[in-house]
PDB file of N, CA and C in Angstrom:
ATOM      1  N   UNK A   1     194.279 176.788  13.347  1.00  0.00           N
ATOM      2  CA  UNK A   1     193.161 176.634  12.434  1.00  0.00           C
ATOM      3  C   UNK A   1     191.897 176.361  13.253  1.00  0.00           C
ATOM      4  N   UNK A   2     191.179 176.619  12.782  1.00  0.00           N
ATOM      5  CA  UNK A   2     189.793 177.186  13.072  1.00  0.00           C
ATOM      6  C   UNK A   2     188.905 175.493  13.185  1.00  0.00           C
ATOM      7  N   UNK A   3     188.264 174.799  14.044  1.00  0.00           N
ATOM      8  CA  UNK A   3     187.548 173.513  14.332  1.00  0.00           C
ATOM      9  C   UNK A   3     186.350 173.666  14.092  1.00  0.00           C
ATOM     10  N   UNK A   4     185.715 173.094  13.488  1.00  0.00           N
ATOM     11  CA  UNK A   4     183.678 172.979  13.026  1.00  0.00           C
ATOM     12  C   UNK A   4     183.401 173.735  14.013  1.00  0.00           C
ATOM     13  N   UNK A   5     183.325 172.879  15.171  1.00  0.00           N
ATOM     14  CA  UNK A   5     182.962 173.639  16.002  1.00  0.00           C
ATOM     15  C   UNK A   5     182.586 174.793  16.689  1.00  0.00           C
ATOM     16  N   UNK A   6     184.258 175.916  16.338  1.00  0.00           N
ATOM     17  CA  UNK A   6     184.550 176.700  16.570  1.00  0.00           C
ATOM     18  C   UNK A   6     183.958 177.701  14.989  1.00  0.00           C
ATOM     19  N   UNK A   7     183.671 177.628  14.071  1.00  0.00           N
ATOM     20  CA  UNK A   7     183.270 178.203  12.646  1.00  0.00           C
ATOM     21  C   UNK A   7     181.707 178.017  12.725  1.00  0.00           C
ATOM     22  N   UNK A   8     181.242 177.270  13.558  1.00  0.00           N
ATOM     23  CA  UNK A   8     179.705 176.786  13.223  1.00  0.00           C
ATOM     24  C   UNK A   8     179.552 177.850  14.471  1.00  0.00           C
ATOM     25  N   UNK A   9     179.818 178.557  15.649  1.00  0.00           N
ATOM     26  CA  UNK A   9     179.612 179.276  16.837  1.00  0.00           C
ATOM     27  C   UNK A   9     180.056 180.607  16.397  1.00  0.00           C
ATOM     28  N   UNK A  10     181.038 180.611  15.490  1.00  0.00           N
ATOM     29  CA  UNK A  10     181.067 182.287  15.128  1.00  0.00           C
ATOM     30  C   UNK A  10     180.096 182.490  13.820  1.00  0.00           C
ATOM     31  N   UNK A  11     179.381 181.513  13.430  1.00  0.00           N
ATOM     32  CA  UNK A  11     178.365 181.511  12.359  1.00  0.00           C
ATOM     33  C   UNK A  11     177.001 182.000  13.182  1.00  0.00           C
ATOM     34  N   UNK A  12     176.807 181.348  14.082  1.00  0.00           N
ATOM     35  CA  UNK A  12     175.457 181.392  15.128  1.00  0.00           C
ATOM     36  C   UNK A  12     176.198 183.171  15.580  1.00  0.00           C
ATOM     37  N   UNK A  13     177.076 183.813  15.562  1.00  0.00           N
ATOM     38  CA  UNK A  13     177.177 184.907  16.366  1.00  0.00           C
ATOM     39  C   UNK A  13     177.145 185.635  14.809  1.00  0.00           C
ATOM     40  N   UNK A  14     177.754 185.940  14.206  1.00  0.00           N
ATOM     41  CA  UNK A  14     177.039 186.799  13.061  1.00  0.00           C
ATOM     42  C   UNK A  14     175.350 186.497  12.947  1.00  0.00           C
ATOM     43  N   UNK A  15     174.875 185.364  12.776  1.00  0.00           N
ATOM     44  CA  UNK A  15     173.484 185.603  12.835  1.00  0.00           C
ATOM     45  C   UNK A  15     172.358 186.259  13.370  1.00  0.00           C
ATOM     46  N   UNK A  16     173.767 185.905  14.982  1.00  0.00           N
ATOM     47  CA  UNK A  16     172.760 186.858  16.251  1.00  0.00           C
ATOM     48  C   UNK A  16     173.158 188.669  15.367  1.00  0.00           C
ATOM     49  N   UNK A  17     174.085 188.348  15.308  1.00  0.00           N
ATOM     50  CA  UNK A  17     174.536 190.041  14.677  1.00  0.00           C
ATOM     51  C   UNK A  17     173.748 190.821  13.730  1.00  0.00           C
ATOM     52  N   UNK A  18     173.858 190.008  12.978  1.00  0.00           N
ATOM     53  CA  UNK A  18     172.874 190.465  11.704  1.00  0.00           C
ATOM     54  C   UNK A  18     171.302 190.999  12.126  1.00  0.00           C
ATOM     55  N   UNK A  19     170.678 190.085  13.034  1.00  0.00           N
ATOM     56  CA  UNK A  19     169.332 190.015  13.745  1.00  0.00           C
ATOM     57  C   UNK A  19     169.143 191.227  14.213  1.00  0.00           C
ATOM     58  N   UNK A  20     170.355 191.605  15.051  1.00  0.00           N
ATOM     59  CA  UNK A  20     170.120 192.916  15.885  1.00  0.00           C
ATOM     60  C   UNK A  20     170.597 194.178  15.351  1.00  0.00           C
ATOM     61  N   UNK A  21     171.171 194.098  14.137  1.00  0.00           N
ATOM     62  CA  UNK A  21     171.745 195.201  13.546  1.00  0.00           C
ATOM     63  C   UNK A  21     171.310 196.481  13.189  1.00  0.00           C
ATOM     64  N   UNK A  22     170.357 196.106  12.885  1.00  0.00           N
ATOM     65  CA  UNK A  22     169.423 197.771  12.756  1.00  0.00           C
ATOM     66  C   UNK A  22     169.015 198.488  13.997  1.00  0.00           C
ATOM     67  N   UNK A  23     168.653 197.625  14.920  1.00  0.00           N
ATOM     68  CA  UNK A  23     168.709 198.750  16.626  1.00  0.00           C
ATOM     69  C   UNK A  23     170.222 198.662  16.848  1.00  0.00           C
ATOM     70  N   UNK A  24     171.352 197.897  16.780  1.00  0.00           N
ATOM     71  CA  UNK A  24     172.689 198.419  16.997  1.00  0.00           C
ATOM     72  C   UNK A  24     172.710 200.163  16.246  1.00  0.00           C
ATOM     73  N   UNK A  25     172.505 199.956  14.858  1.00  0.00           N
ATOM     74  CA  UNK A  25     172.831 200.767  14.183  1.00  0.00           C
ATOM     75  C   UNK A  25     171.938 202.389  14.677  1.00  0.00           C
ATOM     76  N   UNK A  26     170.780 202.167  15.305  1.00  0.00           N
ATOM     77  CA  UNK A  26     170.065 203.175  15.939  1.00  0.00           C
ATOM     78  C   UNK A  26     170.522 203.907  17.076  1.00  0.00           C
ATOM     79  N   UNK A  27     171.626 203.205  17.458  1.00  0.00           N
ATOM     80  CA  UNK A  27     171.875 203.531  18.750  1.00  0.00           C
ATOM     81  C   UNK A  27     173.557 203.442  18.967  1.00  0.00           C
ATOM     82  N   UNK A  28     174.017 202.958  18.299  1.00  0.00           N
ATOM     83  CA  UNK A  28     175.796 202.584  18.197  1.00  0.00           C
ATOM     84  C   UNK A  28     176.603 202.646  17.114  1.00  0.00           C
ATOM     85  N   UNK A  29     175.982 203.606  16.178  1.00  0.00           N
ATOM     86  CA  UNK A  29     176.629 203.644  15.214  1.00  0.00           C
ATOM     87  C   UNK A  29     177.792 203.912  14.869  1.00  0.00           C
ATOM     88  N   UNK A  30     178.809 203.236  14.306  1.00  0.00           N
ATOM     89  CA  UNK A  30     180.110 203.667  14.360  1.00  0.00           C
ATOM     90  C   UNK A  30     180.982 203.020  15.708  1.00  0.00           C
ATOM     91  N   UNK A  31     180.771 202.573  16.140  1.00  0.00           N
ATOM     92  CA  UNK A  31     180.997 201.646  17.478  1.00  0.00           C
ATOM     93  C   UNK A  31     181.591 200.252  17.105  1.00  0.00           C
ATOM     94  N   UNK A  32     182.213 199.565  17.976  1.00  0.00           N
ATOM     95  CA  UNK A  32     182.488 197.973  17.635  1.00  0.00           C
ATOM     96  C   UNK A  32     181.507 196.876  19.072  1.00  0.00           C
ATOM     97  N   UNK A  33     180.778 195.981  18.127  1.00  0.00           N
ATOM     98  CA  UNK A  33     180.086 195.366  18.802  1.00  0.00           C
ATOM     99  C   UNK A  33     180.371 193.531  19.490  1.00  0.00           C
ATOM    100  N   UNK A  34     180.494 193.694  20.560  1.00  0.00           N
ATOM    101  CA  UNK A  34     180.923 192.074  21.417  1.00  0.00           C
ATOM    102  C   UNK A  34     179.753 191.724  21.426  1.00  0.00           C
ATOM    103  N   UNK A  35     179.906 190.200  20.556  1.00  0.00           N
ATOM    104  CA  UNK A  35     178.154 189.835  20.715  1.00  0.00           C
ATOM    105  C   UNK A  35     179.022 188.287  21.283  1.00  0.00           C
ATOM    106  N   UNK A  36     178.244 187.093  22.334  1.00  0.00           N
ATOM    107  CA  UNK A  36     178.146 186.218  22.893  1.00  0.00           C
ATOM    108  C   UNK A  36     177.519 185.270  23.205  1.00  0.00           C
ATOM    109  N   UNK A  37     177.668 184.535  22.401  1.00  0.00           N
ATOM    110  CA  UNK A  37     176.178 183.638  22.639  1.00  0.00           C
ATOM    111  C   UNK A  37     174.833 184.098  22.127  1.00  0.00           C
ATOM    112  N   UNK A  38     174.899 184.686  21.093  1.00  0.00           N
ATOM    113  CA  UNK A  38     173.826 185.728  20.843  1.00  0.00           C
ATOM    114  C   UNK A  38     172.998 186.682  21.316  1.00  0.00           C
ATOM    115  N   UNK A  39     174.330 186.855  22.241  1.00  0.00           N
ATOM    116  CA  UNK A  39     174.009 188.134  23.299  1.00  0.00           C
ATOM    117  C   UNK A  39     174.719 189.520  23.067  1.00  0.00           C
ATOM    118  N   UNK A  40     174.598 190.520  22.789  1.00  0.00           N
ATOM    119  CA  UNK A  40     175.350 192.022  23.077  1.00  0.00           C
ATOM    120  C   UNK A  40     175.788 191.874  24.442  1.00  0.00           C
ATOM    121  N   UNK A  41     177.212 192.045  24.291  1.00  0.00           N
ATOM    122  CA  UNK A  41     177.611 192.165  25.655  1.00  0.00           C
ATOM    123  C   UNK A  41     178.629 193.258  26.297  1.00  0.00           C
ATOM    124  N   UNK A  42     178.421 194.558  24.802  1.00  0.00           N
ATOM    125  CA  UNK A  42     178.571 195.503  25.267  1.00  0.00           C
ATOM    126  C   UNK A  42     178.938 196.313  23.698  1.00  0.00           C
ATOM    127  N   UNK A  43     179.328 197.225  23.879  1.00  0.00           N
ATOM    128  CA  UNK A  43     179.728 198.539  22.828  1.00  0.00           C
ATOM    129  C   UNK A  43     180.980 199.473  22.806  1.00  0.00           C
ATOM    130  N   UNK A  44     182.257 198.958  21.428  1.00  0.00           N
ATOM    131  CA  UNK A  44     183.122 199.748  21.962  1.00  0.00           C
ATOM    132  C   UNK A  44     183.348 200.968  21.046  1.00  0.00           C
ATOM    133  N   UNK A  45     183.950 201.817  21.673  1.00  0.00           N
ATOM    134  CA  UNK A  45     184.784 202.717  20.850  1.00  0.00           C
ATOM    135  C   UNK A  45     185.979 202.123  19.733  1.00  0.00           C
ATOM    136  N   UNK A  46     186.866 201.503  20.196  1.00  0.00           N
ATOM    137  CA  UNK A  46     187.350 200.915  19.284  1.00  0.00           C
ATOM    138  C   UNK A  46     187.880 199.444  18.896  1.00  0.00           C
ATOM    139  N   UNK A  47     187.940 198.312  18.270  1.00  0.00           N
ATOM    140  CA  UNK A  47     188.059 197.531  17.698  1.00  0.00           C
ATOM    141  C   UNK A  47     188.800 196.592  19.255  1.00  0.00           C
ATOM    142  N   UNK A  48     189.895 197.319  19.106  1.00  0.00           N
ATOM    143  CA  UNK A  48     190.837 196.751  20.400  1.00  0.00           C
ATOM    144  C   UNK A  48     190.033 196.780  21.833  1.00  0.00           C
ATOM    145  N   UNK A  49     189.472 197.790  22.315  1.00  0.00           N
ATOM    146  CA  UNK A  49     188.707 197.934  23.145  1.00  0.00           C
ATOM    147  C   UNK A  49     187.645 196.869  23.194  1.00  0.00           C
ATOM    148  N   UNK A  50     186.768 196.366  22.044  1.00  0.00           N
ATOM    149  CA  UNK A  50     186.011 195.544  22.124  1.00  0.00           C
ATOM    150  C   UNK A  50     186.402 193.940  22.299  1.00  0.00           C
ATOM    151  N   UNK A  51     187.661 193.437  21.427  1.00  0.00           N
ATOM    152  CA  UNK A  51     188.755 192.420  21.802  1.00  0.00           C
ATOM    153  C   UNK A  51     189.065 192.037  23.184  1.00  0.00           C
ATOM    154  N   UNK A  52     189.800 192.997  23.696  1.00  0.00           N
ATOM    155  CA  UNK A  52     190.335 193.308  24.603  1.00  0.00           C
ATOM    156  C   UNK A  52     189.373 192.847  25.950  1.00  0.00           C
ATOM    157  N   UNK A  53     188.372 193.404  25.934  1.00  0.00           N
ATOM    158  CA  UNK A  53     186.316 193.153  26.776  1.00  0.00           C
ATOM    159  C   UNK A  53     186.427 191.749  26.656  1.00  0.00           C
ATOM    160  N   UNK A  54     186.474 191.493  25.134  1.00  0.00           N
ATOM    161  CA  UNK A  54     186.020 189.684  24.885  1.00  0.00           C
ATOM    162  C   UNK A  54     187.005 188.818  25.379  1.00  0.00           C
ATOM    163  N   UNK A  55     188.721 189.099  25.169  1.00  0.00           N
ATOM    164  CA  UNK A  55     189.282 188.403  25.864  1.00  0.00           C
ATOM    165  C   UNK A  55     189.315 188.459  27.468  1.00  0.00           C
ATOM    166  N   UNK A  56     189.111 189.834  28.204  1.00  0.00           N
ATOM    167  CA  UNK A  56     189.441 189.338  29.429  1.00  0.00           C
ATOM    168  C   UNK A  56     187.688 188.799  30.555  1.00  0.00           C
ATOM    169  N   UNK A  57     187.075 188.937  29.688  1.00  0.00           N
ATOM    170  CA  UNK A  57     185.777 188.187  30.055  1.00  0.00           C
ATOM    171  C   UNK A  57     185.586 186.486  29.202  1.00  0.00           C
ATOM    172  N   UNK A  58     185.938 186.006  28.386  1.00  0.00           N
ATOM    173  CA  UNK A  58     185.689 184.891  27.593  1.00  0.00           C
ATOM    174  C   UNK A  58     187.156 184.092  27.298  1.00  0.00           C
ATOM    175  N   UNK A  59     187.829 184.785  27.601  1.00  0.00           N
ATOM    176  CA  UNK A  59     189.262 183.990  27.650  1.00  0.00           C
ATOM    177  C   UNK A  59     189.376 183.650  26.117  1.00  0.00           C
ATOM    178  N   UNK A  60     189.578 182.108  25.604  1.00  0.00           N
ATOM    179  CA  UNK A  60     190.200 181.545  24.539  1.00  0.00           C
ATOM    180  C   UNK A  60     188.525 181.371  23.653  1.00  0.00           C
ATOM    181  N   UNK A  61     187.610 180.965  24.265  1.00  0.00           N
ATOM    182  CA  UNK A  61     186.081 180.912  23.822  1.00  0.00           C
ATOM    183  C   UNK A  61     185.684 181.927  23.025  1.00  0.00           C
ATOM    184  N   UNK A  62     184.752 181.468  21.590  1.00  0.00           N
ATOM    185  CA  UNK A  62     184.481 182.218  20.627  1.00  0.00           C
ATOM    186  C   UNK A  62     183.711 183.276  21.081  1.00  0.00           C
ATOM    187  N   UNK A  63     183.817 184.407  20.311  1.00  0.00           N
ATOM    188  CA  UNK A  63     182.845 185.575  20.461  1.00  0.00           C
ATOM    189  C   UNK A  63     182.825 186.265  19.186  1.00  0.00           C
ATOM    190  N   UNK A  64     182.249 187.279  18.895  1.00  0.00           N
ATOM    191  CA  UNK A  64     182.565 187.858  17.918  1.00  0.00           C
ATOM    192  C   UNK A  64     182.542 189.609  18.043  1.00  0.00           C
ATOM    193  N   UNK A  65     183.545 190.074  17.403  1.00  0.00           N
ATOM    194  CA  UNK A  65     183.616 191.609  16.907  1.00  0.00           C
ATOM    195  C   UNK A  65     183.303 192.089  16.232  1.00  0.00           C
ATOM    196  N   UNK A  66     182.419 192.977  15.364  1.00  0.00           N
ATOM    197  CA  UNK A  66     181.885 193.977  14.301  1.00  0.00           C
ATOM    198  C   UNK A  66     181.778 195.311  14.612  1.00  0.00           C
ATOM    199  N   UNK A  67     182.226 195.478  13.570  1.00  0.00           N
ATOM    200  CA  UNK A  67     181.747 197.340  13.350  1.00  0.00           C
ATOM    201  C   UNK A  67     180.144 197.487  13.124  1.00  0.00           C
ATOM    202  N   UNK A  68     179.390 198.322  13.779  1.00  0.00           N
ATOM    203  CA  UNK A  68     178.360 198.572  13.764  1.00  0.00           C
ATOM    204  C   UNK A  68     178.144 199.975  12.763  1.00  0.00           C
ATOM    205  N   UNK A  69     177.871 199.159  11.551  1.00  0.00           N
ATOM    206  CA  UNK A  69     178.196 200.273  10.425  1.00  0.00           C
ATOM    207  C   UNK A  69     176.904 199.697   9.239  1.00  0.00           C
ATOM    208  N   UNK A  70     176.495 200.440   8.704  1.00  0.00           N
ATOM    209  CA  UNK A  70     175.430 200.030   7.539  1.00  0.00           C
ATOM    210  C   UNK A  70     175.979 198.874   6.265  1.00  0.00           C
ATOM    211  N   UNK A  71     177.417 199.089   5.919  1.00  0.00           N
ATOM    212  CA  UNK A  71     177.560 198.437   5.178  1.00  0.00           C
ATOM    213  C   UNK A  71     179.530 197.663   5.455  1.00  0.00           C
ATOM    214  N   UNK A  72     179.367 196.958   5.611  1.00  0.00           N
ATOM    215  CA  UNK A  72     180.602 195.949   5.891  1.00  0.00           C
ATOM    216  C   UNK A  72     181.345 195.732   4.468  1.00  0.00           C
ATOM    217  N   UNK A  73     182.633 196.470   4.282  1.00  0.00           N
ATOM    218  CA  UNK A  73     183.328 196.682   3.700  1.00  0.00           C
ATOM    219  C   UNK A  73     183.562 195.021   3.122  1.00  0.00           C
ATOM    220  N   UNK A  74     183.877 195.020   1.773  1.00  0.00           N
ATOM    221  CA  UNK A  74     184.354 193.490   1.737  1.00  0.00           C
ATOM    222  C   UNK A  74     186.219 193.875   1.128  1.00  0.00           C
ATOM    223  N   UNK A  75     187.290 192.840   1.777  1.00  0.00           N
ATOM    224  CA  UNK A  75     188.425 193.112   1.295  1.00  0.00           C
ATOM    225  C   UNK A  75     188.171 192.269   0.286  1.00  0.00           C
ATOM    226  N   UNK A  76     188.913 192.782  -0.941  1.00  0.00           N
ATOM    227  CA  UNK A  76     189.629 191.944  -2.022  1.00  0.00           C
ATOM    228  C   UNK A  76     191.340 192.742  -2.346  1.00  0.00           C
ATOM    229  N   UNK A  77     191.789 191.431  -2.958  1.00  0.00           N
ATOM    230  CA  UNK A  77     193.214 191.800  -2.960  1.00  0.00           C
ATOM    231  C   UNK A  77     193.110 191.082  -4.387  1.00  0.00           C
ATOM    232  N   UNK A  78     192.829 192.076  -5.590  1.00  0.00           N
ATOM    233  CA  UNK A  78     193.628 190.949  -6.802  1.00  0.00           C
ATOM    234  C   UNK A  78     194.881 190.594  -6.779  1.00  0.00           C
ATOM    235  N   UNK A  79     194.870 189.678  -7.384  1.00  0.00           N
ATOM    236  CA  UNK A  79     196.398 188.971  -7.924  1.00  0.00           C
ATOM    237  C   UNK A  79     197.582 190.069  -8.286  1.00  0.00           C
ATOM    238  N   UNK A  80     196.739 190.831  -9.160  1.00  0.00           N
ATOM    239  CA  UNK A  80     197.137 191.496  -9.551  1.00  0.00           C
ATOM    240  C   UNK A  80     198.337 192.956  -8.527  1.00  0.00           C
ATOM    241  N   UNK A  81     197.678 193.395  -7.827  1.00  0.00           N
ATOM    242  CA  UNK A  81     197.580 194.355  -7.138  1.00  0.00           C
ATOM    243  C   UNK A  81     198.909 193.309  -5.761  1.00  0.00           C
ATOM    244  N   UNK A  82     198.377 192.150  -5.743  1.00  0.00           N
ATOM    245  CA  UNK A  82     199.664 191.803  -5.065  1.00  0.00           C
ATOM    246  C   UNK A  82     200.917 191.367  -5.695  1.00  0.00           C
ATOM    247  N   UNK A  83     200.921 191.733  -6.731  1.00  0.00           N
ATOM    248  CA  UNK A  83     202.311 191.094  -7.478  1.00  0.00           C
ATOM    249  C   UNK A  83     202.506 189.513  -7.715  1.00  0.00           C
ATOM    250  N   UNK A  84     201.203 188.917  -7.480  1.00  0.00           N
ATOM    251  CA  UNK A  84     201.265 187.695  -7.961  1.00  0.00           C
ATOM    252  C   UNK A  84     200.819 187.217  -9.564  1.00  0.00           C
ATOM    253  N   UNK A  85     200.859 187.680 -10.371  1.00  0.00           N
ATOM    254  CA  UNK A  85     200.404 187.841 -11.892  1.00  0.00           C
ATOM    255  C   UNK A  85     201.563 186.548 -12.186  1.00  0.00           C
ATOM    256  N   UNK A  86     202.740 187.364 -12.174  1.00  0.00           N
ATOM    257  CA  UNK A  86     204.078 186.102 -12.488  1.00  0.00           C
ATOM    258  C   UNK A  86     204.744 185.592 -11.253  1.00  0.00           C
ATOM    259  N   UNK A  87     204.301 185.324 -10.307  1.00  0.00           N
ATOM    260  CA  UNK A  87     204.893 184.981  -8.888  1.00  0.00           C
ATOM    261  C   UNK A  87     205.309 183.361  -9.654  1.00  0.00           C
ATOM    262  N   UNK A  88     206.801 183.593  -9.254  1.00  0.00           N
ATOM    263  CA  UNK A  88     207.581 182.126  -8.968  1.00  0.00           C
ATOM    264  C   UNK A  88     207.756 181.619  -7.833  1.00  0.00           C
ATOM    265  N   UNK A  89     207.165 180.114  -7.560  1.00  0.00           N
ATOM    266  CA  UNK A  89     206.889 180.218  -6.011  1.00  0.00           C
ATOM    267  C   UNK A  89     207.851 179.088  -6.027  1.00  0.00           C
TER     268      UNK A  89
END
């Protein structure tokens, strides 16, 4: 589980994200983005590729991953749709 700490630093890295998103999007579109400290610290092809960057440069330390895309999909899962309507737990 996730420490203040650690939720308040991937909060400050979406912010940086958000900030820079429209020149990401000018230039990397469709790409996955390692941002650090509110830094770009590079551009991947794919999801794992960008992970992969963040772990073997940042080790266990927060960073964050995004798709550099106009609009960020939101998941929902109704109740419904998971078979929890009559779930006996």
């Amino acid at each position: 589980m996730a420490t203040d700490q650690q939720r308040q630093a991937i909060a400050r890295e979406i912010v940086a994200f958000d900030a820079m998103k429209a020149e990401l999007l000018r230039h990397y579109e469709g790409q996955f983005a390692l941002v650090k400290s509110g830094q770009l610290e590079g551009t991947f092809t794919t999801e794992n590729e960008a992970y992969d960057a963040g772990v073997k440069k940042f080790g266990v330390d927060t960073f964050l991953v995004r798709p550099v895309i106009k609009d960020v999909p939101i998941a929902a899962m109704p109740a419904l749709f998971a078979g929890l309507i009559d779930a006996r737990l």
